[in-house]
Protein backbone atom coordinates (compact mmCIF):
# COMPACT_ATOMS: atom_id res chain seq x y z
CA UNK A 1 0.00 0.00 0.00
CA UNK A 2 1.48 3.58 -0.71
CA UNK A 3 1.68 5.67 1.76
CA UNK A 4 -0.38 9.20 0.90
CA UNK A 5 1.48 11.96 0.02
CA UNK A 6 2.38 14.66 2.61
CA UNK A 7 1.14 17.90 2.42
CA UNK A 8 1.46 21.19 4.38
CA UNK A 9 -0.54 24.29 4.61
CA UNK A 10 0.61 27.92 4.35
CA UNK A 11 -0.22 31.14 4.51
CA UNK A 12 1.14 33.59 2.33
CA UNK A 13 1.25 37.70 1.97
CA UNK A 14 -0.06 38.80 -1.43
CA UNK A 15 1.13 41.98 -2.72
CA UNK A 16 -1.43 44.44 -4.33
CA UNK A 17 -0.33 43.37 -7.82
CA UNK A 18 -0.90 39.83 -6.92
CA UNK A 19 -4.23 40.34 -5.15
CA UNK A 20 -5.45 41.99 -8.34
CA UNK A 21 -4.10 39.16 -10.37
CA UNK A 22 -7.30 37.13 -12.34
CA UNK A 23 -5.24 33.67 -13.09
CA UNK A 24 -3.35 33.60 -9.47
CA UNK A 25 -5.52 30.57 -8.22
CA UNK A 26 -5.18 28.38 -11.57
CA UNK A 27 -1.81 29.69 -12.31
CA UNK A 28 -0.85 28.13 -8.54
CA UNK A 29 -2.36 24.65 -9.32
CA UNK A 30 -1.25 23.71 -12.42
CA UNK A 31 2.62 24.02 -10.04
CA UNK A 32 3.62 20.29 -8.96
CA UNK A 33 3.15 20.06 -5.75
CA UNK A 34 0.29 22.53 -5.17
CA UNK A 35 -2.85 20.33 -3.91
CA UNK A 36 -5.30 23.43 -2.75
CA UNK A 37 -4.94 27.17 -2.93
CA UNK A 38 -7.79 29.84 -1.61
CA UNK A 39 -7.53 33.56 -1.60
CA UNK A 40 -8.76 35.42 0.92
CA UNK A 41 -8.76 39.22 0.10
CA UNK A 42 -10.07 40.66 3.88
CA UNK A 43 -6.57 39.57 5.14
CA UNK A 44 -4.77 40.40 1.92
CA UNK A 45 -3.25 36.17 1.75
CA UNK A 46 -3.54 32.65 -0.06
CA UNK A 47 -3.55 30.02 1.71
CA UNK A 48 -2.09 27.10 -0.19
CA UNK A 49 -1.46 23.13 0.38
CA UNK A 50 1.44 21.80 -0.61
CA UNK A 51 3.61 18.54 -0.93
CA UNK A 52 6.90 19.89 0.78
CA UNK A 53 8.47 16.89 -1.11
CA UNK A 54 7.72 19.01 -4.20
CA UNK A 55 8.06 22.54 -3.70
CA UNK A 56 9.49 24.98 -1.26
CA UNK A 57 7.89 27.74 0.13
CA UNK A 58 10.80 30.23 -1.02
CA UNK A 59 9.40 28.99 -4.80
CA UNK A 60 6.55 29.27 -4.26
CA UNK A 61 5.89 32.83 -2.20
CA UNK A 62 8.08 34.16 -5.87
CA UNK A 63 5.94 32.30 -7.75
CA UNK A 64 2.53 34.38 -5.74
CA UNK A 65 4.17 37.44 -5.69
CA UNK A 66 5.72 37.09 -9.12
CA UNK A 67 3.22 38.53 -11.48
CA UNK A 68 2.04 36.61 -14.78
CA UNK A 69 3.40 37.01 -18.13
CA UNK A 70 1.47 39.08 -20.31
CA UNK A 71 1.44 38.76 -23.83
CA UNK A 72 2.84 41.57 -25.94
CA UNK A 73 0.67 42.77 -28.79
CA UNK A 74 3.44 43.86 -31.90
C-alpha cells in the first residue's frame, strides 16, 4: 500500500499586484506540488497546500508574488 502523500498548509502575503491578479488561483495549481490554494482578500493572503516533497515555500511565495506574463501585442 502507498503511503499518501504529505502535504502542508501555508499562509502567504499577497502583494497588491498579486491580489489583483485574475489567473493567481489556476496559475498556482497547475505548479507540482500545489494540492489546494484559496484567496482570501479581507486579510490580503492565499492560503495554499502543498507537498513539501515538491516545492518549497521560497518557490513558491516568488511564484505568488511574481506577477504573470502578459502577452505583448506587436
Amino acid at each position: 500500500m502507498r503511503e499518501p502523500p504529505y502535504v502542508t498548509s501555508l499562509r502567504v502575503p499577497l502583494t497588491p499586484e498579486a491580489q489583483r491578479e485574475a489567473g493567481l488561483i489556476e496559475r498556482l495549481m497547475a505548479v507540482t506540488g500545489v494540492t489546494d490554494a484559496v484567496v482570501v482578500a479581507d486579510e490580503a493572503a492565499i492560503y495554499i497546500k502543498l507537498d513539501t516533497e515538491l516545492l518549497d515555500r521560497t518557490s513558491l511565495e516568488r511564484l505568488v508574488n511574481d506577477p504573470a506574463p502578459t502577452a505583448c501585442e506587436a
